[in-house]
Every structure is written in C-alpha cells, then in structure tokens.
Protein backbone atom coordinates (compact mmCIF):
# COMPACT_ATOMS: atom_id res chain seq x y z
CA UNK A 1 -1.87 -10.88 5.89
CA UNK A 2 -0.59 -7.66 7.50
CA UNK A 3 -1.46 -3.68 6.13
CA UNK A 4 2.23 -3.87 4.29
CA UNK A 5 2.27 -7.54 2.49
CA UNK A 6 -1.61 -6.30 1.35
CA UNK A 7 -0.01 -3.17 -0.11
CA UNK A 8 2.77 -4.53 -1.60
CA UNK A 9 0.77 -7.32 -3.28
CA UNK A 10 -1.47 -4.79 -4.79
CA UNK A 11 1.08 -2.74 -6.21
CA UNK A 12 2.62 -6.31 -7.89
CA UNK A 13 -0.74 -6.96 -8.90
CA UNK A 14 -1.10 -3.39 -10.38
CA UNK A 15 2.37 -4.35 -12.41
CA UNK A 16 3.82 -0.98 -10.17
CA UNK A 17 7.50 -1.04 -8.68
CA UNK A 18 8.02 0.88 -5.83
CA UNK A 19 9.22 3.60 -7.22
CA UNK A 20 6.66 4.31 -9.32
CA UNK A 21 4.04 3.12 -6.64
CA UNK A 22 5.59 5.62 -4.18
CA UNK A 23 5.48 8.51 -6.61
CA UNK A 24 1.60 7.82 -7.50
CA UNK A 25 1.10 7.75 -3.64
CA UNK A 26 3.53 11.14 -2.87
CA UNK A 27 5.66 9.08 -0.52
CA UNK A 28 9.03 8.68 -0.84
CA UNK A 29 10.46 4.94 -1.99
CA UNK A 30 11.90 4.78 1.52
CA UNK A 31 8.36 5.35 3.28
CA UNK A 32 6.68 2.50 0.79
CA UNK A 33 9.03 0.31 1.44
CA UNK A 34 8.93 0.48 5.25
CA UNK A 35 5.26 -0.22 4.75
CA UNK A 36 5.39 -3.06 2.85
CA UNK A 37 8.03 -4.61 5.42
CA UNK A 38 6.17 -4.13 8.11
CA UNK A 39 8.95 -1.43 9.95
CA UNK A 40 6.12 1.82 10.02
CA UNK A 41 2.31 1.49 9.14
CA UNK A 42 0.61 3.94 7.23
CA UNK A 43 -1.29 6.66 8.98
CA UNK A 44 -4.84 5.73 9.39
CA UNK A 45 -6.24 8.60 7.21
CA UNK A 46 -4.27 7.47 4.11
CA UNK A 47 -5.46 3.98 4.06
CA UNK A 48 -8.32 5.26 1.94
CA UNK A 49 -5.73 7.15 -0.69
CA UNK A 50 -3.45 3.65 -0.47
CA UNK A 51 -6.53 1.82 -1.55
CA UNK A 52 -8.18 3.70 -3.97
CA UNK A 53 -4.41 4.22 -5.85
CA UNK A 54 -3.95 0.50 -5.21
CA UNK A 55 -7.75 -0.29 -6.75
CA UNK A 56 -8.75 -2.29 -3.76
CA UNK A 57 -10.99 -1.57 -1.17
CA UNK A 58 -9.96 0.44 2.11
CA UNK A 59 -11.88 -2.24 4.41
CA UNK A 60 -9.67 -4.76 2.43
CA UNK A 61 -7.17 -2.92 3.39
CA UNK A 62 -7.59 -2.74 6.68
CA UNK A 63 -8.47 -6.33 7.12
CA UNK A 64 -4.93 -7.89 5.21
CA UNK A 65 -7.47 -8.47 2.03
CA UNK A 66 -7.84 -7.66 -1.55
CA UNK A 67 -9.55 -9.14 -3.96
C-alpha cells in the first residue's frame, strides 16, 4: 500500500473527511488530496505529524501499514 492509500485509509478509519482531515493537519484540501492519490508525497519531516494526527504509527506509515 503506498504513503497516500495508508493516509487516506486512516483518516476513513478515524471517521475524518478531507476537509476536516486537512484542517487538523494545516494543509489545504487540495494538498491532502494529492497525497492520498498518489500525485505529491508528503515531505519526509511531516510523516511523524501525519501519523500521530492519523493515530498510527510513523514507521507504519512509512512502510504502507497501519494497524
């Protein structure tokens, strides 16, 4: 599973729409949404803020993975 299907099943999981998701994680939509489809990837250093808003683990993260 790639960085942006991980993310966006997280933030389903969490019961978030991107919207919301995107404001928790001061992005705009636009920015989330390229993430999740795979257009831009998130900047290494924010993978840890992504997972910890997210409630997953950054190495999870990382790796495609969440539990």
């Amino acid at each position: 599973m790639t960085i942006g299907k991980t993310i966006k099943a997280a933030r389903e999981r969490r019961g978030l729409n991107q919207r919301d998701c995107a404001k928790l994680l001061k992005v705009a939509q636009s920015t989330l949404s390229d993430w999740e489809n795979g257009a831009i990837a998130p900047r290494p250093r924010r993978l840890g803020e992504i997972a910890d808003a997210l409630g997953i683990k950054a190495s999870k993260l990382r790796a495609g993975l969440f539990e």
